[in-house]
ModelCIF file with pLDDT and N, C-alpha, C, O atoms, coordinates in Angstrom:
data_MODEL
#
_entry.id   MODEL 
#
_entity.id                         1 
_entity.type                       polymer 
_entity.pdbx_number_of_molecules   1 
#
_entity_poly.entity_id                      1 
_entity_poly.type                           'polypeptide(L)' 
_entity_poly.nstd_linkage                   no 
_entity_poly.nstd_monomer                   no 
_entity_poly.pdbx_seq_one_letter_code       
;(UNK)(UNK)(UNK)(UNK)(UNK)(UNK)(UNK)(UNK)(UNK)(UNK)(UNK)(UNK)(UNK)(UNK)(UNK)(UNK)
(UNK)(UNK)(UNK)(UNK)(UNK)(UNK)(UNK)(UNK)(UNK)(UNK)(UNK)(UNK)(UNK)(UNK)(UNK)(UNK)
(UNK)(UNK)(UNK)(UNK)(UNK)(UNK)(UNK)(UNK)(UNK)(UNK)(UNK)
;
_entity_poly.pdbx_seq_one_letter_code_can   XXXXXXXXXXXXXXXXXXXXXXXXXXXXXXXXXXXXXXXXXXX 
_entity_poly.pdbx_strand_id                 A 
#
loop_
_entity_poly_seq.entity_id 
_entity_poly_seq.num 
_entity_poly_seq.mon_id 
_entity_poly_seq.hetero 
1 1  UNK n 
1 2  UNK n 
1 3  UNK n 
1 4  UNK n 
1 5  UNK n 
1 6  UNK n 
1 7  UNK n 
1 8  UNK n 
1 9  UNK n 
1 10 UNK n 
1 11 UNK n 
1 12 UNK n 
1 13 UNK n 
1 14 UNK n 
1 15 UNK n 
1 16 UNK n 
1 17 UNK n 
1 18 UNK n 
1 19 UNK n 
1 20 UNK n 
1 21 UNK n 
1 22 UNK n 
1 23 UNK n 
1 24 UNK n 
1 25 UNK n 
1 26 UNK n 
1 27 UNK n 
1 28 UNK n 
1 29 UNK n 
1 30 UNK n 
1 31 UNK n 
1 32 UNK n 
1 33 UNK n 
1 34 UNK n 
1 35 UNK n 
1 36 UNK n 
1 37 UNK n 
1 38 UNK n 
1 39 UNK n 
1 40 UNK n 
1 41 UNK n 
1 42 UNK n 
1 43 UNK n 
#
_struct_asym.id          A 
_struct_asym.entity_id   1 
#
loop_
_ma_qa_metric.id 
_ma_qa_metric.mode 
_ma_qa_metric.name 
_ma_qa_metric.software_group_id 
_ma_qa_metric.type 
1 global pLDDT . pLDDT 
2 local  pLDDT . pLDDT 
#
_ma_qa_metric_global.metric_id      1 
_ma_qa_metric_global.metric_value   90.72 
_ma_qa_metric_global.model_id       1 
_ma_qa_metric_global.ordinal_id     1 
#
loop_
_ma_qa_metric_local.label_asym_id 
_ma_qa_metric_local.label_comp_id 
_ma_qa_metric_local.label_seq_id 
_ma_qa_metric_local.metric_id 
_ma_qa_metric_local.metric_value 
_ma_qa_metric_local.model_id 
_ma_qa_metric_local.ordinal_id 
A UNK 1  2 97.00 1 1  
A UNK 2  2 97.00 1 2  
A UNK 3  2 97.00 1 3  
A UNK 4  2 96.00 1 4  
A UNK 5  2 95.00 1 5  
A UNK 6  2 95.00 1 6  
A UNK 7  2 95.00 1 7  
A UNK 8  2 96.00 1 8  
A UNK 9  2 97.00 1 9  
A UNK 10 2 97.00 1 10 
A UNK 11 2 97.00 1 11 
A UNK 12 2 98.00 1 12 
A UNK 13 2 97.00 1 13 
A UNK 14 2 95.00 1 14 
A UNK 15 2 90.00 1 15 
A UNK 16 2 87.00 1 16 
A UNK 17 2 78.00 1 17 
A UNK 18 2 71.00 1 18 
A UNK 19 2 71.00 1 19 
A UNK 20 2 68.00 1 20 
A UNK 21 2 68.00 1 21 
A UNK 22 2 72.00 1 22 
A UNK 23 2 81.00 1 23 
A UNK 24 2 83.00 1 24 
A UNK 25 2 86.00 1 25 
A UNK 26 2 89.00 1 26 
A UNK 27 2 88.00 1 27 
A UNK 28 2 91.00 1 28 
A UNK 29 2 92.00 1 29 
A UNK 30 2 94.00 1 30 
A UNK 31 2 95.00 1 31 
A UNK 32 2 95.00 1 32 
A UNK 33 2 96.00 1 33 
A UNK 34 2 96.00 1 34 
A UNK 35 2 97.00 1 35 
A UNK 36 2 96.00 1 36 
A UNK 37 2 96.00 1 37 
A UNK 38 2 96.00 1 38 
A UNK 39 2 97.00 1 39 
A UNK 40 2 96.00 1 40 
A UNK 41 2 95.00 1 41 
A UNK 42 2 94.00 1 42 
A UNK 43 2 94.00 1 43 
#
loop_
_atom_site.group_PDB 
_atom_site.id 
_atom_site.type_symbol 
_atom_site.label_atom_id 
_atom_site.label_alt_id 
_atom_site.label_comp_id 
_atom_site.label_asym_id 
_atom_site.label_entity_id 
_atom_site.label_seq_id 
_atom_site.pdbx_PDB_ins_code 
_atom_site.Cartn_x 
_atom_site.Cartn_y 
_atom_site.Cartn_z 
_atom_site.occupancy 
_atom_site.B_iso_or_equiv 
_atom_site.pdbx_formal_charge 
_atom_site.auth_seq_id 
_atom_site.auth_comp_id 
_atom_site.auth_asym_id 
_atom_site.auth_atom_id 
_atom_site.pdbx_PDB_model_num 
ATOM 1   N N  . UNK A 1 1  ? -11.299 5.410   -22.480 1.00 97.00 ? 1  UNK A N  1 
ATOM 2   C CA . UNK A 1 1  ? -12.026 6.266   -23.428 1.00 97.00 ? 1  UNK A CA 1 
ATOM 3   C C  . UNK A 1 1  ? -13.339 6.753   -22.819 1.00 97.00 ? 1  UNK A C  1 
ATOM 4   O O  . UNK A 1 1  ? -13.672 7.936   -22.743 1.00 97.00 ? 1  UNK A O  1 
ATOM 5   N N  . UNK A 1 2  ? -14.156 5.537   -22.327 1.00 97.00 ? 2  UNK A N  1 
ATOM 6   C CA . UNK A 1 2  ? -14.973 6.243   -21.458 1.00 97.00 ? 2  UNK A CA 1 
ATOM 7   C C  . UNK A 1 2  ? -15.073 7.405   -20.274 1.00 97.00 ? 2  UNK A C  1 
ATOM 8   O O  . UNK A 1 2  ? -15.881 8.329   -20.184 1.00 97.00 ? 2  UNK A O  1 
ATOM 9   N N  . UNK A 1 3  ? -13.754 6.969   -19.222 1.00 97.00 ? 3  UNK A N  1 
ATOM 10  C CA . UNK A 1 3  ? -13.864 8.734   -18.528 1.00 97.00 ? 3  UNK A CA 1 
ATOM 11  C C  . UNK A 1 3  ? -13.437 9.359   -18.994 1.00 97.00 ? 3  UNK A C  1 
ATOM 12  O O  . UNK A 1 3  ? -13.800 10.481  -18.640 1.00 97.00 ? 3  UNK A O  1 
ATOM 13  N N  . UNK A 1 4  ? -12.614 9.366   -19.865 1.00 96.00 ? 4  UNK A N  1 
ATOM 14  C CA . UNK A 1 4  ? -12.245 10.866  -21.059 1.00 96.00 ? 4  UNK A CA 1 
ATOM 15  C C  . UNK A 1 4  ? -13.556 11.020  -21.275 1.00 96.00 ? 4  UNK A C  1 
ATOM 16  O O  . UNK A 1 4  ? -14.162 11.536  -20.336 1.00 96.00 ? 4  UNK A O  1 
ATOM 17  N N  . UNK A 1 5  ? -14.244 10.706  -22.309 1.00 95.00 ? 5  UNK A N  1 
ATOM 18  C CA . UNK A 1 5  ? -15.913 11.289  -21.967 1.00 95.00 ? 5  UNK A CA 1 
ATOM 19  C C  . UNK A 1 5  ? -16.290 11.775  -21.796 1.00 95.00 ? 5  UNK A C  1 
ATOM 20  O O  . UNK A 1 5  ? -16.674 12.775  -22.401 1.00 95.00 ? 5  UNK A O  1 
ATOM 21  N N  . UNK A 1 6  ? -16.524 11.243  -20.399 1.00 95.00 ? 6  UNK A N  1 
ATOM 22  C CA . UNK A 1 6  ? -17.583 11.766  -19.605 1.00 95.00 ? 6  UNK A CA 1 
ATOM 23  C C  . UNK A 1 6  ? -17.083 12.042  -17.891 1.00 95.00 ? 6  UNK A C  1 
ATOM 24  O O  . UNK A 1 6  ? -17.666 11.776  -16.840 1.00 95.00 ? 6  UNK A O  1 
ATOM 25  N N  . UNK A 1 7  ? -15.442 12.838  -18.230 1.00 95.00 ? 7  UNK A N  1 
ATOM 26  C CA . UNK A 1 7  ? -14.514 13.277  -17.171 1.00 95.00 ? 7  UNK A CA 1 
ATOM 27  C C  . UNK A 1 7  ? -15.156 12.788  -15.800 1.00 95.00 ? 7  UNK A C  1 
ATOM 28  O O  . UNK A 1 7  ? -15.764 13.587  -15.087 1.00 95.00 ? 7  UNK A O  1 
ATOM 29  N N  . UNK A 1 8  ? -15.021 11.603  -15.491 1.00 96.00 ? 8  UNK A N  1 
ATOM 30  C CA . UNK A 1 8  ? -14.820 10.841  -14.629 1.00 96.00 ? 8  UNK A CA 1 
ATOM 31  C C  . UNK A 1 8  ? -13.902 10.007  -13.831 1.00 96.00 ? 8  UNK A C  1 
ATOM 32  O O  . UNK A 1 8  ? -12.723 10.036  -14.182 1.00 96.00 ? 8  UNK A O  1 
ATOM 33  N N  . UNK A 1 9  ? -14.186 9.351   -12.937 1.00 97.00 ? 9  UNK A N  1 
ATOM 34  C CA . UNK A 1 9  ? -12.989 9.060   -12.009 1.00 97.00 ? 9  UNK A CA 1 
ATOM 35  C C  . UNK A 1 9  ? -13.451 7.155   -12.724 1.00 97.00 ? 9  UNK A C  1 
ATOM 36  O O  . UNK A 1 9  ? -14.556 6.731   -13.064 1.00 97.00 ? 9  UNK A O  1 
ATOM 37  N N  . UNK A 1 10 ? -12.004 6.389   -12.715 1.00 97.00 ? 10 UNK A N  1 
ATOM 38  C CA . UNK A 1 10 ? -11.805 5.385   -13.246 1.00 97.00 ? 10 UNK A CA 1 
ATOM 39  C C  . UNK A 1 10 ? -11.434 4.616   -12.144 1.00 97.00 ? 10 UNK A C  1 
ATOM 40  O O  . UNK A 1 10 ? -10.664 5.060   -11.292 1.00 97.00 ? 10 UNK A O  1 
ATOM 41  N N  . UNK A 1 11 ? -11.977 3.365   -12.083 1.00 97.00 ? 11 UNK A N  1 
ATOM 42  C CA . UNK A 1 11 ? -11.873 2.533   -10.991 1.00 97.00 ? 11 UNK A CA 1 
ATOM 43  C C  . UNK A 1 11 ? -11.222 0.883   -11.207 1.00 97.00 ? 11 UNK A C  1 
ATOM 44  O O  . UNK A 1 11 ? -11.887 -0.151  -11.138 1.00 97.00 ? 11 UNK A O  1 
ATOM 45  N N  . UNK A 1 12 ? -10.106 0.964   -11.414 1.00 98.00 ? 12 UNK A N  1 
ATOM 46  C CA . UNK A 1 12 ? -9.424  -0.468  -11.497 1.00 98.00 ? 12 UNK A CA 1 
ATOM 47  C C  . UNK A 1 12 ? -9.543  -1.637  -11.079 1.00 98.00 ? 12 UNK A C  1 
ATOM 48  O O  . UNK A 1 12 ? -8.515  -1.749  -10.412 1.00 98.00 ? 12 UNK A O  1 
ATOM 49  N N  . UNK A 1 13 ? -10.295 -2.987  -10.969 1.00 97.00 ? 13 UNK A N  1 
ATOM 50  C CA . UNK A 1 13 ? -10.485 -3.593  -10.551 1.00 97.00 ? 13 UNK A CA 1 
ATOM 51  C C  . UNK A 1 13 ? -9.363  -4.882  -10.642 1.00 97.00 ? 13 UNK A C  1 
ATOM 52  O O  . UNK A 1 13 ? -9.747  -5.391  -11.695 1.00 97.00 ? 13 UNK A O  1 
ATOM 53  N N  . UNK A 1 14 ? -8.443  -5.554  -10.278 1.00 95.00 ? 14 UNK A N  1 
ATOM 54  C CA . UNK A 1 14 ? -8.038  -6.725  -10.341 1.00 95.00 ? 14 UNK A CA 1 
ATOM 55  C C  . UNK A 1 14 ? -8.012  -7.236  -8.901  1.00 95.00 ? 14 UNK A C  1 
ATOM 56  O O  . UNK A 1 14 ? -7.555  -6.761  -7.861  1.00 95.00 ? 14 UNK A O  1 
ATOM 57  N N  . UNK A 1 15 ? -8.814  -8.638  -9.267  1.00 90.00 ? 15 UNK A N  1 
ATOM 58  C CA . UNK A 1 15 ? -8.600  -9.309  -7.612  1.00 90.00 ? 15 UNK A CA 1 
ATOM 59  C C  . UNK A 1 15 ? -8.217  -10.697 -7.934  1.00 90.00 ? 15 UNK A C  1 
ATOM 60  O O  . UNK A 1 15 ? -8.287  -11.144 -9.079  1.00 90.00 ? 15 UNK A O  1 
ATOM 61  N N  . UNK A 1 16 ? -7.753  -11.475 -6.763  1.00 87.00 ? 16 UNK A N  1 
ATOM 62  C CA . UNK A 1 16 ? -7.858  -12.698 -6.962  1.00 87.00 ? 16 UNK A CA 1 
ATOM 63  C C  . UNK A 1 16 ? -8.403  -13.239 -5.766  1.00 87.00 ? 16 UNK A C  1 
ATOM 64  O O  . UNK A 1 16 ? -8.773  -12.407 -4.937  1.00 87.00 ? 16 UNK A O  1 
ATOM 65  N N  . UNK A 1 17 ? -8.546  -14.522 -5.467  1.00 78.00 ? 17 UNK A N  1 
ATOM 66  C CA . UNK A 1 17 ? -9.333  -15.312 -4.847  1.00 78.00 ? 17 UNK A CA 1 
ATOM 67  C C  . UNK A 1 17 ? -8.046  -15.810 -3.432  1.00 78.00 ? 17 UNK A C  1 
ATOM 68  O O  . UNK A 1 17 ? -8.333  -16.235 -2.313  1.00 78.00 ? 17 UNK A O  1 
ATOM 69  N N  . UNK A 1 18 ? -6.712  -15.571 -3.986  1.00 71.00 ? 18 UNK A N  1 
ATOM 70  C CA . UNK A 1 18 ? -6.190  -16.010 -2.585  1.00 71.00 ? 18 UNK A CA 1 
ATOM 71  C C  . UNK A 1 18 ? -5.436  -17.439 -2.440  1.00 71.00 ? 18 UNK A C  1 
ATOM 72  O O  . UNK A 1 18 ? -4.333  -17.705 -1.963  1.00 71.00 ? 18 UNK A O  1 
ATOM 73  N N  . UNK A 1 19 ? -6.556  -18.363 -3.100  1.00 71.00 ? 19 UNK A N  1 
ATOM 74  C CA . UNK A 1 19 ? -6.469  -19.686 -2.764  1.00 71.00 ? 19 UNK A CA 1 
ATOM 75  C C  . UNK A 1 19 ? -4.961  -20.303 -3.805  1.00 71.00 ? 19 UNK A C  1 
ATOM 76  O O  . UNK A 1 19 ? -4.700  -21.490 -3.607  1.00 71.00 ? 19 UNK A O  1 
ATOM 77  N N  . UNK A 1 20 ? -4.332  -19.796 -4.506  1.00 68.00 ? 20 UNK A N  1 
ATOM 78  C CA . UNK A 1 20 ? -3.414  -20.903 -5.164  1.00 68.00 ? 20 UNK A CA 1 
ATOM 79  C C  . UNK A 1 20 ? -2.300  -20.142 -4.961  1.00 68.00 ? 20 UNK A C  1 
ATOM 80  O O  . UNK A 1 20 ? -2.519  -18.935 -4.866  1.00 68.00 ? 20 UNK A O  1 
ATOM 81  N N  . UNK A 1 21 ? -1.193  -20.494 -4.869  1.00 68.00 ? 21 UNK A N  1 
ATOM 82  C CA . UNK A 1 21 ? -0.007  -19.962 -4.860  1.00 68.00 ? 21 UNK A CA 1 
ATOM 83  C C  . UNK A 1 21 ? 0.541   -18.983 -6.169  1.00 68.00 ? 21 UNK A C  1 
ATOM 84  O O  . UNK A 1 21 ? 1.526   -18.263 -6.006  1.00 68.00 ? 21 UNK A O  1 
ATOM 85  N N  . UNK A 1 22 ? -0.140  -19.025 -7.385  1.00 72.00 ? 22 UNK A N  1 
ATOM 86  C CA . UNK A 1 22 ? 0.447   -18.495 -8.125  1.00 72.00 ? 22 UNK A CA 1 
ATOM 87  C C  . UNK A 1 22 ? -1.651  -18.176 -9.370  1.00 72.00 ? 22 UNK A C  1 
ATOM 88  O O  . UNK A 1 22 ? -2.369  -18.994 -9.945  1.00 72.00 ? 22 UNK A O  1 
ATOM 89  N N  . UNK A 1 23 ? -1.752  -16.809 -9.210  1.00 81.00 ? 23 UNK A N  1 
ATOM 90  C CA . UNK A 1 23 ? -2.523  -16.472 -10.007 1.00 81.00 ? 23 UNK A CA 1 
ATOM 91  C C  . UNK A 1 23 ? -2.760  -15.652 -11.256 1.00 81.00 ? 23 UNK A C  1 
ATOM 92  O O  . UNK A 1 23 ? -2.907  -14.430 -11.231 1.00 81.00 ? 23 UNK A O  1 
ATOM 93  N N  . UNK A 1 24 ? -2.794  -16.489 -12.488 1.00 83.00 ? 24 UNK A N  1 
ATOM 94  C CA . UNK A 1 24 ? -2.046  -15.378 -13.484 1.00 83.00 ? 24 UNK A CA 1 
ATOM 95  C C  . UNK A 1 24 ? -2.679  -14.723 -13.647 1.00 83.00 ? 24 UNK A C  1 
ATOM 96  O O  . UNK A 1 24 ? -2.074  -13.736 -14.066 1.00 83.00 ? 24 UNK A O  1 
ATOM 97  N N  . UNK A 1 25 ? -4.154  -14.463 -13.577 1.00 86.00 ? 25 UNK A N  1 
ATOM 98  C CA . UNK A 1 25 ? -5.277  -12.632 -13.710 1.00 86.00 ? 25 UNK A CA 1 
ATOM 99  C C  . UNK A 1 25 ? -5.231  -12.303 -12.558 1.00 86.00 ? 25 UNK A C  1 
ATOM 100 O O  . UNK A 1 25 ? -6.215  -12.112 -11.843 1.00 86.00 ? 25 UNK A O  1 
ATOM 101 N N  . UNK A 1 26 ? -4.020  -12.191 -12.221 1.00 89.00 ? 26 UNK A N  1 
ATOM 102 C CA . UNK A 1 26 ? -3.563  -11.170 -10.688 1.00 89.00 ? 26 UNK A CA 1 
ATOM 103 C C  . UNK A 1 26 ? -2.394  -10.556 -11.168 1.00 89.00 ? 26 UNK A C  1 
ATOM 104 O O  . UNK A 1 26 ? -1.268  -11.034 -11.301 1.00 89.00 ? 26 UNK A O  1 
ATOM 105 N N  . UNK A 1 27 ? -2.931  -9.129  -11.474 1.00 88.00 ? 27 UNK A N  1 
ATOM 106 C CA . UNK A 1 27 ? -1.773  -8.659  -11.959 1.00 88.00 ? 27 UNK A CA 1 
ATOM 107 C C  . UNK A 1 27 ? -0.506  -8.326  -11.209 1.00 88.00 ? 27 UNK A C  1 
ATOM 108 O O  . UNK A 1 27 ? -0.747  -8.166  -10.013 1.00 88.00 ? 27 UNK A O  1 
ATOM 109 N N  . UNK A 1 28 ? 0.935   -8.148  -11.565 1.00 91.00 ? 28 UNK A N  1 
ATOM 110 C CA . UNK A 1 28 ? 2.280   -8.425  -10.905 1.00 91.00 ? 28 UNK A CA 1 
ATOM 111 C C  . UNK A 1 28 ? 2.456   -6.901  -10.769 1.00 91.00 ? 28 UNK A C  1 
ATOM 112 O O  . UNK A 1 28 ? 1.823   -6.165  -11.526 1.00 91.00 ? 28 UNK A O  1 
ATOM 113 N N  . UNK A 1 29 ? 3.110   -6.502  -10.035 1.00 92.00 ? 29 UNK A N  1 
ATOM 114 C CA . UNK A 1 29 ? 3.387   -5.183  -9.354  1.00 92.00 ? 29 UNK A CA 1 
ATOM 115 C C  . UNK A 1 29 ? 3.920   -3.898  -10.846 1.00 92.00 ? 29 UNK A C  1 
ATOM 116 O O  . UNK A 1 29 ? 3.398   -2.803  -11.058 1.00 92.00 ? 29 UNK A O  1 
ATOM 117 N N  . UNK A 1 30 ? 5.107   -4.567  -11.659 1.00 94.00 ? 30 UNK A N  1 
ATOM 118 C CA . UNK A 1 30 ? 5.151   -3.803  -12.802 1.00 94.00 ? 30 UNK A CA 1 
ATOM 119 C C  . UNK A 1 30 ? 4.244   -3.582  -13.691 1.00 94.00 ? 30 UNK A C  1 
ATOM 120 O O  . UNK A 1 30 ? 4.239   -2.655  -14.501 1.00 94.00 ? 30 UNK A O  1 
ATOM 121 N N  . UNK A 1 31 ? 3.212   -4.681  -13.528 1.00 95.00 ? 31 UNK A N  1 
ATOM 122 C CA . UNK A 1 31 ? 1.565   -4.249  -14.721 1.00 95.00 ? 31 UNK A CA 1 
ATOM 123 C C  . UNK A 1 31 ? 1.227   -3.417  -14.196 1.00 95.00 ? 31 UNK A C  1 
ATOM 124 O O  . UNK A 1 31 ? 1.079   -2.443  -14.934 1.00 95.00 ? 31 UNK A O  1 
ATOM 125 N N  . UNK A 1 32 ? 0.892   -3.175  -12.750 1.00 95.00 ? 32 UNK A N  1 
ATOM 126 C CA . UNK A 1 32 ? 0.202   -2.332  -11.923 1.00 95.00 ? 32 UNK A CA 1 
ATOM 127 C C  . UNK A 1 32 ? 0.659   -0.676  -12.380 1.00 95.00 ? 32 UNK A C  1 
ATOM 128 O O  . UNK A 1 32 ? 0.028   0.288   -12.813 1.00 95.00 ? 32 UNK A O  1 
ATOM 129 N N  . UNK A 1 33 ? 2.197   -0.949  -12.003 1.00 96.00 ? 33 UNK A N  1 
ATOM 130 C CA . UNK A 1 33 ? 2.857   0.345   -12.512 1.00 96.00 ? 33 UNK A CA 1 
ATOM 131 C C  . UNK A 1 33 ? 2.907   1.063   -13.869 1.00 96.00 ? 33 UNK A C  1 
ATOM 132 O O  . UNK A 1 33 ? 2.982   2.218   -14.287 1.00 96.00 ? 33 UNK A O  1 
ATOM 133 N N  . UNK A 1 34 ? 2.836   -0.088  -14.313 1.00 96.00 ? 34 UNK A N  1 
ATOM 134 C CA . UNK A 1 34 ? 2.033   0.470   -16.299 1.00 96.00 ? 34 UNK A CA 1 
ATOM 135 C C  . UNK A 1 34 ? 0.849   1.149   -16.126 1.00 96.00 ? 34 UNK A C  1 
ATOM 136 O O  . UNK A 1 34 ? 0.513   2.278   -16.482 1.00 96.00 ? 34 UNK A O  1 
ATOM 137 N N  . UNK A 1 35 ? 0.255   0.265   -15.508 1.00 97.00 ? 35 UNK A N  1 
ATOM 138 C CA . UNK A 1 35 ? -1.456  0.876   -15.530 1.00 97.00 ? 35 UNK A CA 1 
ATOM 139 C C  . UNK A 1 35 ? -1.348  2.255   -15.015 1.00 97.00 ? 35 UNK A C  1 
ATOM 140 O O  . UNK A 1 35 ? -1.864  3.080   -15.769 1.00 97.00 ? 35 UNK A O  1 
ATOM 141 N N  . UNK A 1 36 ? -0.830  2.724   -13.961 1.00 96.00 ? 36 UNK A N  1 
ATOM 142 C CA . UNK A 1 36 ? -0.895  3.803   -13.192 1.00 96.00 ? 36 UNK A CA 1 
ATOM 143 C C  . UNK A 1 36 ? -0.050  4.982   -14.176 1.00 96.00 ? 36 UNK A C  1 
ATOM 144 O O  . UNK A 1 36 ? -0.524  6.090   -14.427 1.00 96.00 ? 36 UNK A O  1 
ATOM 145 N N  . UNK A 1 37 ? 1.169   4.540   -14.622 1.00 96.00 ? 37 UNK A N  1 
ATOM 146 C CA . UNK A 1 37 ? 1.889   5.536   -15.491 1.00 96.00 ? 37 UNK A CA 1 
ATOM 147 C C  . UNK A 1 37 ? 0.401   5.747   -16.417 1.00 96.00 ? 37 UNK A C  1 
ATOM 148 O O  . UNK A 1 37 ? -0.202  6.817   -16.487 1.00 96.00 ? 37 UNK A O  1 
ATOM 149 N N  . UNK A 1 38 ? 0.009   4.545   -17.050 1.00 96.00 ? 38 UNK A N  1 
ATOM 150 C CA . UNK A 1 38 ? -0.502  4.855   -18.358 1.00 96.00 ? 38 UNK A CA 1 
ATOM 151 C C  . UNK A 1 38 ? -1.774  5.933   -18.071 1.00 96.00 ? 38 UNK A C  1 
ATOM 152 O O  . UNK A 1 38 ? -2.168  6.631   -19.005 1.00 96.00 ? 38 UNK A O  1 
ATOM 153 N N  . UNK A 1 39 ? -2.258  6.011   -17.032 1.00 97.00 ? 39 UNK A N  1 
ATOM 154 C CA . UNK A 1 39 ? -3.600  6.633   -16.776 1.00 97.00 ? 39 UNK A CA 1 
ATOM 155 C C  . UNK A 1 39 ? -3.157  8.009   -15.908 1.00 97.00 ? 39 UNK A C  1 
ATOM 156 O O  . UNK A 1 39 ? -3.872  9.010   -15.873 1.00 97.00 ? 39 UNK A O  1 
ATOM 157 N N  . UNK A 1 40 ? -2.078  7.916   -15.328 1.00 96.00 ? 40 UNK A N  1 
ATOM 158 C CA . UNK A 1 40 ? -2.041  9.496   -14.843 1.00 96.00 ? 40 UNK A CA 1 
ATOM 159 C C  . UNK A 1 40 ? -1.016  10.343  -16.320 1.00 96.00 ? 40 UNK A C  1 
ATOM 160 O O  . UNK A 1 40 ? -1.109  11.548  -16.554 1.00 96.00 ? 40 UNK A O  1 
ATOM 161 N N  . UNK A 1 41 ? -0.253  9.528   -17.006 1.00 95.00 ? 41 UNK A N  1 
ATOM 162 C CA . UNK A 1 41 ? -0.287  10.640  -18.130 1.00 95.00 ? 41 UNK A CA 1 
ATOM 163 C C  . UNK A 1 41 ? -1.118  10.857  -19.137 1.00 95.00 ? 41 UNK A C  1 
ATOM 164 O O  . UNK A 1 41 ? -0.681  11.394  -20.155 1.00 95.00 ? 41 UNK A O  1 
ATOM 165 N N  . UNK A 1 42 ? -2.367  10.506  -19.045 1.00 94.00 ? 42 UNK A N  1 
ATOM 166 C CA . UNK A 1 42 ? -3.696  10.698  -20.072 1.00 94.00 ? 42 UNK A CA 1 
ATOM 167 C C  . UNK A 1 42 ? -4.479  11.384  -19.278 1.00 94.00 ? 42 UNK A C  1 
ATOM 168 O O  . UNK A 1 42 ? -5.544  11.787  -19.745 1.00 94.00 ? 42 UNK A O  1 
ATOM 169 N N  . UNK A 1 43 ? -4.120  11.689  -17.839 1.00 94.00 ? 43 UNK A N  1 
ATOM 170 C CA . UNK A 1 43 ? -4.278  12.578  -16.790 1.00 94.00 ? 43 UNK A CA 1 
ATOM 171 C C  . UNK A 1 43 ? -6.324  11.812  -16.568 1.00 94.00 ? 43 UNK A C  1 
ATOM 172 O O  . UNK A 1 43 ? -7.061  12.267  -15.693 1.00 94.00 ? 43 UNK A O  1 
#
C-alpha cells in the first residue's frame, strides 16, 4: 500500500542466518513465487 502511494520501488527482504538445517522465516521457493505473482500483478 505504501509504494502504491508514493509509486515506488518495493524491496523484499527475507534472510536467514544459515546456521540450522531447516529455517521456518526463510521463505520456501513457492512463497517467493506468490510474492512475486502477487506484486507484479498490482504492477
Amino acid at each position: 500500500a505504501e509504494a502504491r502511494r508514493s509509486s515506488t520501488t518495493l524491496l523484499v527482504i527475507n534472510s536467514s542466518r544459515g546456521d540450522a538445517l531447516v529455517d521456518n522465516r526463510y521463505a520456501q521457493e513457492q512463497e517467493i513465487q506468490s510474492i512475486e505473482d502477487r506484486l507484479a500483478t498490482q504492477g
